[in-house]
N, C-alpha and C. Protein backbone atom coordinates (compact mmCIF):
# COMPACT_ATOMS: atom_id res chain seq x y z
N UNK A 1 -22.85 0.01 34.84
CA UNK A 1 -21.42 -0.13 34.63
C UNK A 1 -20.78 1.24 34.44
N UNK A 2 -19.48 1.36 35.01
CA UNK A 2 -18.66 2.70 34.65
C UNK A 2 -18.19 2.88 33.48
N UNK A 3 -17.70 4.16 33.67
CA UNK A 3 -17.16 4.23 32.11
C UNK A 3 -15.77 3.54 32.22
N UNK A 4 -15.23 2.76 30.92
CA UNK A 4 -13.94 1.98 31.13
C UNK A 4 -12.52 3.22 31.02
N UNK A 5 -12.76 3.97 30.64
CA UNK A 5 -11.07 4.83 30.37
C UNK A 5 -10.49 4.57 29.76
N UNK A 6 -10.57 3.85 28.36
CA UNK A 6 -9.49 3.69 27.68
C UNK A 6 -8.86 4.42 27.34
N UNK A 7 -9.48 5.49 26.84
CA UNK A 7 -8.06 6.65 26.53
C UNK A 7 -6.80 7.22 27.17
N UNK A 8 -7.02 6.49 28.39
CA UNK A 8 -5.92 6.67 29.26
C UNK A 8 -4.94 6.06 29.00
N UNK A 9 -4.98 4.89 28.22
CA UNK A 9 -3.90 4.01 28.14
C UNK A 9 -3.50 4.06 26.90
N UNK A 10 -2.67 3.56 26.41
CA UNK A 10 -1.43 4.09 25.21
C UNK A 10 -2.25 2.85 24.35
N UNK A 11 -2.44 3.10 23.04
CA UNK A 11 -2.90 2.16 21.77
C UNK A 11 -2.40 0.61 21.64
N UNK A 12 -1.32 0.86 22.25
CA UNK A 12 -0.92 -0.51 22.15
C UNK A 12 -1.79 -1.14 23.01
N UNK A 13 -1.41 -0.89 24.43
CA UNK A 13 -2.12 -1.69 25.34
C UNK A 13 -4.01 -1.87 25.36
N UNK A 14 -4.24 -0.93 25.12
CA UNK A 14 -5.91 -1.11 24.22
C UNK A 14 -6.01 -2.47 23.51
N UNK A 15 -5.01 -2.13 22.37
CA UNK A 15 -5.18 -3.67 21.31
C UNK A 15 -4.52 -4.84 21.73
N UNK A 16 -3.64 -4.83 22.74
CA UNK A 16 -3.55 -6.15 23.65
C UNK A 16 -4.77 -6.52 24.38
N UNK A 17 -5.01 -5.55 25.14
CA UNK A 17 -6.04 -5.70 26.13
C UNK A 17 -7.42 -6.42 25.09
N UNK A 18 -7.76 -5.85 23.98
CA UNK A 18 -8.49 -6.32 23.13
C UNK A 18 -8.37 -7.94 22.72
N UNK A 19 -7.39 -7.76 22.21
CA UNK A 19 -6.89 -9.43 21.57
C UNK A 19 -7.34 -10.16 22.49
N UNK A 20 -6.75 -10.36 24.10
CA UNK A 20 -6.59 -11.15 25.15
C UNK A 20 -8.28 -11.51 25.28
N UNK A 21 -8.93 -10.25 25.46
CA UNK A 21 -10.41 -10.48 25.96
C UNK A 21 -10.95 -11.56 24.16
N UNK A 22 -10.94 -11.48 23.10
CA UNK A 22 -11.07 -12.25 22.17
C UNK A 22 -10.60 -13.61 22.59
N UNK A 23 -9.48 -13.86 22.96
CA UNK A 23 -8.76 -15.08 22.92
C UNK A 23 -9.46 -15.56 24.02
N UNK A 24 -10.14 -14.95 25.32
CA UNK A 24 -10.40 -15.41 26.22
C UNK A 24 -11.77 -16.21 26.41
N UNK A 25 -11.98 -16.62 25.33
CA UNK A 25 -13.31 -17.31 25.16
C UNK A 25 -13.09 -18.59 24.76
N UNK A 26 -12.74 -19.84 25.51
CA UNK A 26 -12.89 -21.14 24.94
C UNK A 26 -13.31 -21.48 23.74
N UNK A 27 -14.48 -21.30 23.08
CA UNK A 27 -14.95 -21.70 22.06
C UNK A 27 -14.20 -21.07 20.95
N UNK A 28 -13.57 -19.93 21.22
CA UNK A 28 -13.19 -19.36 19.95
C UNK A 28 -11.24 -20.23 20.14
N UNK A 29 -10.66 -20.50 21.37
CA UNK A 29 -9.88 -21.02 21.42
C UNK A 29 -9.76 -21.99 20.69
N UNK A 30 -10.90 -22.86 20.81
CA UNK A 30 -10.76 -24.13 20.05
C UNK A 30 -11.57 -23.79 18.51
N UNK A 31 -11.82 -23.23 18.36
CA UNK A 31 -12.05 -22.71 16.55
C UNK A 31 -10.57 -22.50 16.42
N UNK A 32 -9.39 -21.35 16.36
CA UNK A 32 -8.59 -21.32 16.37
C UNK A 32 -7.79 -22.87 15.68
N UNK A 33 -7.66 -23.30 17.22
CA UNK A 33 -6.67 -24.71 17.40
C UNK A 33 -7.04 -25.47 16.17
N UNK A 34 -8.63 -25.97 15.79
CA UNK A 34 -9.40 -26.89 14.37
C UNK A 34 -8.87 -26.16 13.34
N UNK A 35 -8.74 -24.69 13.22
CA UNK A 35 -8.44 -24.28 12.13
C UNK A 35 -6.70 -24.40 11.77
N UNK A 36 -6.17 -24.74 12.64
CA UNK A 36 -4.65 -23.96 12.77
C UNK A 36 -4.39 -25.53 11.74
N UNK A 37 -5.16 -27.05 12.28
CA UNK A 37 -4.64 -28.14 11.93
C UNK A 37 -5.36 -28.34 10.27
N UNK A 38 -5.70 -27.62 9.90
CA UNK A 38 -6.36 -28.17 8.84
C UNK A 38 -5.09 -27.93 7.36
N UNK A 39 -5.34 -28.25 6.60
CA UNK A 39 -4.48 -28.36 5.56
C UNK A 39 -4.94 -26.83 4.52
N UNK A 40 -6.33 -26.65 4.51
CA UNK A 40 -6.63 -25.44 3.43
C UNK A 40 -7.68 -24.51 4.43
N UNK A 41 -8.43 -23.71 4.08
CA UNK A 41 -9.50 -23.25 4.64
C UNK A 41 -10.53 -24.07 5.09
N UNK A 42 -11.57 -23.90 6.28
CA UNK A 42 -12.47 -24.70 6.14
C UNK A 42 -13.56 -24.16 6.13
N UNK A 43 -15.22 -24.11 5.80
CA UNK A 43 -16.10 -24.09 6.08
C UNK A 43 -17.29 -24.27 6.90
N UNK A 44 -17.87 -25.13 6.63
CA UNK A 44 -19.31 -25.89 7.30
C UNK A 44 -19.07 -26.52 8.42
N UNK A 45 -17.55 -27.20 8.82
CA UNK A 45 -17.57 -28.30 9.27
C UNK A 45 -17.00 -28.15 11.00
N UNK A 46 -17.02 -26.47 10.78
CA UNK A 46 -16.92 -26.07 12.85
C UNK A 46 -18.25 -26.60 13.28
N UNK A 47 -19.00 -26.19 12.86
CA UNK A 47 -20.50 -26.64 13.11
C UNK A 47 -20.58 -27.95 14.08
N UNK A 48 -20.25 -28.96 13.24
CA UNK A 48 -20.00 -30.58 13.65
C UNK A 48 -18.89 -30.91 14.61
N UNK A 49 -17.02 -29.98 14.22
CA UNK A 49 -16.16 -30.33 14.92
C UNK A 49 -16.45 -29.96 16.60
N UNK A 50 -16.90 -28.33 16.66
CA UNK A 50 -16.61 -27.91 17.98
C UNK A 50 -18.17 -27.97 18.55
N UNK A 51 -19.69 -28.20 18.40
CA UNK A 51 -20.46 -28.57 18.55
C UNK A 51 -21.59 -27.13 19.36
N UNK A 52 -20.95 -26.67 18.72
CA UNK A 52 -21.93 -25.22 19.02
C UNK A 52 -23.00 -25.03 17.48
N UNK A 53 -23.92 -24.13 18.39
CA UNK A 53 -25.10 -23.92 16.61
C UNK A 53 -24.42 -23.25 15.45
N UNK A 54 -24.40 -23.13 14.28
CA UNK A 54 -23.82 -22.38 13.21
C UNK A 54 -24.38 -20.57 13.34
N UNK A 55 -24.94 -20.31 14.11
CA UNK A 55 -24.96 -18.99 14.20
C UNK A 55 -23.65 -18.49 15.47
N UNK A 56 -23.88 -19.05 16.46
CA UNK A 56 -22.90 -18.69 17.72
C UNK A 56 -21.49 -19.32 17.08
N UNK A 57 -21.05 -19.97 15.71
CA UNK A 57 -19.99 -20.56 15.60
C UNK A 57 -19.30 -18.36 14.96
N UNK A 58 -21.02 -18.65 13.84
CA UNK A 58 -20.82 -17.08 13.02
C UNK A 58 -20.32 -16.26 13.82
N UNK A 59 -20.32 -15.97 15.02
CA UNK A 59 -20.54 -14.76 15.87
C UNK A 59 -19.25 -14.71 16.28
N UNK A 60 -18.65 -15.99 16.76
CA UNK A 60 -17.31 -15.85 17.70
C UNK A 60 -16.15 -16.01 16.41
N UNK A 61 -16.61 -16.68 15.03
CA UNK A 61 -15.98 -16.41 14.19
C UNK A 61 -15.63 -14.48 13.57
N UNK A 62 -16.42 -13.95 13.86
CA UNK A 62 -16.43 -12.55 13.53
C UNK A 62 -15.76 -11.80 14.68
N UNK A 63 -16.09 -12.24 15.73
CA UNK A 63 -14.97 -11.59 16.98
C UNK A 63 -13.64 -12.01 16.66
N UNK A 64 -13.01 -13.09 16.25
CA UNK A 64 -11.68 -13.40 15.72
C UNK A 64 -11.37 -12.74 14.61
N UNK A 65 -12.29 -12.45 13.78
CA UNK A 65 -12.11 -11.71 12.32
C UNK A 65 -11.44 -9.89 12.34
N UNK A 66 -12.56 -9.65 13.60
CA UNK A 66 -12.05 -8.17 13.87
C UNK A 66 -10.89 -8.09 14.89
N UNK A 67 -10.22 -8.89 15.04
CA UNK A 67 -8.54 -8.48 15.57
C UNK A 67 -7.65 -9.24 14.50
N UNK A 68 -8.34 -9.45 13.03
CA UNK A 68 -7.65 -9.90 12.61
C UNK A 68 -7.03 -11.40 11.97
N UNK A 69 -7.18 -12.17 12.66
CA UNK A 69 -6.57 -13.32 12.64
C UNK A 69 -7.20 -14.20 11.94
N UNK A 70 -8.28 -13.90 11.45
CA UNK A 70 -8.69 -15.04 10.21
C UNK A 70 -8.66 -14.11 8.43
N UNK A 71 -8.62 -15.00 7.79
CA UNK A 71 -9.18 -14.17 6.10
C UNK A 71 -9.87 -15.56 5.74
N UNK A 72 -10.61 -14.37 4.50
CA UNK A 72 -11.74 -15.66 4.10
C UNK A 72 -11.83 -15.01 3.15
N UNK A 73 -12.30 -16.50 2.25
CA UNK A 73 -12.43 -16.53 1.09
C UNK A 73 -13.92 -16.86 0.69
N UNK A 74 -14.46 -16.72 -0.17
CA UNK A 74 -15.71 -17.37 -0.71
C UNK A 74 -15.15 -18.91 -1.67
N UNK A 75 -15.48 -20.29 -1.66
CA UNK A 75 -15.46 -21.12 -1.97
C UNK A 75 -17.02 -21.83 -2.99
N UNK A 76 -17.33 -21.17 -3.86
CA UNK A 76 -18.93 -21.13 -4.03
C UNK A 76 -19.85 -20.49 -3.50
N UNK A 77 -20.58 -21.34 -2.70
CA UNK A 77 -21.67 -20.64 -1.75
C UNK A 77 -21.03 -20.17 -0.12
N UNK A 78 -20.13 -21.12 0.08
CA UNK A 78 -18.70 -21.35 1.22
C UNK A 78 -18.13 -19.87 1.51
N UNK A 79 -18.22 -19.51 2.75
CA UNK A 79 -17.13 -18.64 3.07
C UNK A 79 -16.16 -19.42 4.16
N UNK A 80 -15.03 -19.38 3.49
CA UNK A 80 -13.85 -20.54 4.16
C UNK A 80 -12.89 -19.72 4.79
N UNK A 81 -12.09 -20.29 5.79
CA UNK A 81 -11.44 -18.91 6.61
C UNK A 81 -10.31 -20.29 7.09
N UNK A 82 -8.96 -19.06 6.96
CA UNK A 82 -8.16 -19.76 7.30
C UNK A 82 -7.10 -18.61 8.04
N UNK A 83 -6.33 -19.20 9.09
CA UNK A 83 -5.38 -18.54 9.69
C UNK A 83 -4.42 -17.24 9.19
N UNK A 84 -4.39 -15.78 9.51
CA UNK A 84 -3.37 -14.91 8.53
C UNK A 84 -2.14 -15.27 9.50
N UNK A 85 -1.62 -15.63 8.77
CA UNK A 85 0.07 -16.07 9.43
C UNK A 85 0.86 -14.75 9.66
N UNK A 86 0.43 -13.71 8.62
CA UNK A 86 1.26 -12.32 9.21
C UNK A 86 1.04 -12.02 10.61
N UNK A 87 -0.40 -11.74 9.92
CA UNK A 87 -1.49 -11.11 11.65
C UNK A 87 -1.14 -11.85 12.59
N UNK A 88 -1.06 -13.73 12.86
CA UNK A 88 -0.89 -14.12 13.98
C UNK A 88 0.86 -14.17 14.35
N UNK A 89 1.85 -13.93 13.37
CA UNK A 89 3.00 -13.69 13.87
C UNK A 89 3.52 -12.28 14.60
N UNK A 90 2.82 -11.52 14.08
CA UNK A 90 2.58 -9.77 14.67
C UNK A 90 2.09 -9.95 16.13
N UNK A 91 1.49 -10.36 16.21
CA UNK A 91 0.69 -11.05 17.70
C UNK A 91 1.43 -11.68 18.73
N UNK A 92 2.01 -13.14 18.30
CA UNK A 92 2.84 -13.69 18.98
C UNK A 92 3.84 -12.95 19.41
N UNK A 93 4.48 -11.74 18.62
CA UNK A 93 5.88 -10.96 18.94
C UNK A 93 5.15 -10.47 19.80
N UNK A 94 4.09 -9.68 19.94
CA UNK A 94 3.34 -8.58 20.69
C UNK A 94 3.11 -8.85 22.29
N UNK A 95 2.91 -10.57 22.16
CA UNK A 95 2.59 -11.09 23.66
C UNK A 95 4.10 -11.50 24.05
N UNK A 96 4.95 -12.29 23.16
CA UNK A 96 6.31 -12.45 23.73
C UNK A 96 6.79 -10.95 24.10
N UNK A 97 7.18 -9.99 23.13
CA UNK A 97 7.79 -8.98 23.88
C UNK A 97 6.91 -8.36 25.49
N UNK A 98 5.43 -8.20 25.63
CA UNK A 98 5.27 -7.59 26.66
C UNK A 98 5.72 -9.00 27.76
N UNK A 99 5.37 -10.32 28.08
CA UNK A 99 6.20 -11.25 28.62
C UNK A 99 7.44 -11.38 29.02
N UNK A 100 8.16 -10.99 28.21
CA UNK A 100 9.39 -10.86 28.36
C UNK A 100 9.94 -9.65 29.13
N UNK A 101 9.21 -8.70 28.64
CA UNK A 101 9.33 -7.20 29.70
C UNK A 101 8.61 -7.09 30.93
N UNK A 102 8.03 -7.72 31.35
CA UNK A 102 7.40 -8.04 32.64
C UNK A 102 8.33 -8.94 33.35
N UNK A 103 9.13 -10.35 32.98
CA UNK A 103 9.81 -10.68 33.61
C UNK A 103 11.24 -10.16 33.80
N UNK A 104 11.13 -9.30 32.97
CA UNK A 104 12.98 -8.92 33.43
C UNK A 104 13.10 -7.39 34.40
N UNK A 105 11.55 -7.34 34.56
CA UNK A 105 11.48 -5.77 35.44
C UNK A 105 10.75 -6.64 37.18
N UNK A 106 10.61 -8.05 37.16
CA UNK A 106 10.08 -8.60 37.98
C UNK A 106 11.42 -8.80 39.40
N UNK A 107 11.37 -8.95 40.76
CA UNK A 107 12.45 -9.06 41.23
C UNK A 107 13.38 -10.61 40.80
């Protein structure tokens, strides 16, 4: 594989480009979506909802963790993770504004 170049491109677009490749994984899509409906944090119970092993749930849970978008708590033995509403509203502006600037520079 080549080298990718990121430094070529301006910080922002790095951490878009980042986010997108995170988001772009089904399984973590639907972790997301289970978590978004739940009422408090949850735990144990991705395991059972989205039907992957509890290590690969760990893994794609930690790829969501490092752009952000989850916090967690310890609940006992429980580490419970629930949506950061800052982080994912920072985000949403981030993809609406570049969206929005793509279509109004479009013919």
């Amino acid at each position: 594989m080549g080298v990718t170049k990121t430094h070529i491109f301006s910080s922002a677009q790095n951490e878009m480009a980042q986010i997108a490749k995170v988001l772009a994984h089904p399984a973590r899509i639907a972790i997301l979506e289970y978590i978004s409906k739940q009422e408090g944090c949850i735990c144990t119970d991705l395991v059972d909802e989205i039907g992957l092993a509890q290590p690969t749930i760990s893994q794609h849970l930690n790829e969501i963790k490092k752009i952000g978008l989850l916090k967690g708590s310890f609940e006992g033995k429980n580490l419970c993770y629930c949506i950061d509403e800052e982080r994912w509203q920072e985000l949403q502006n981030s993809f609406n504004a570049f969206f929005t600037n793509i279509n109004q520079n479009c013919c």
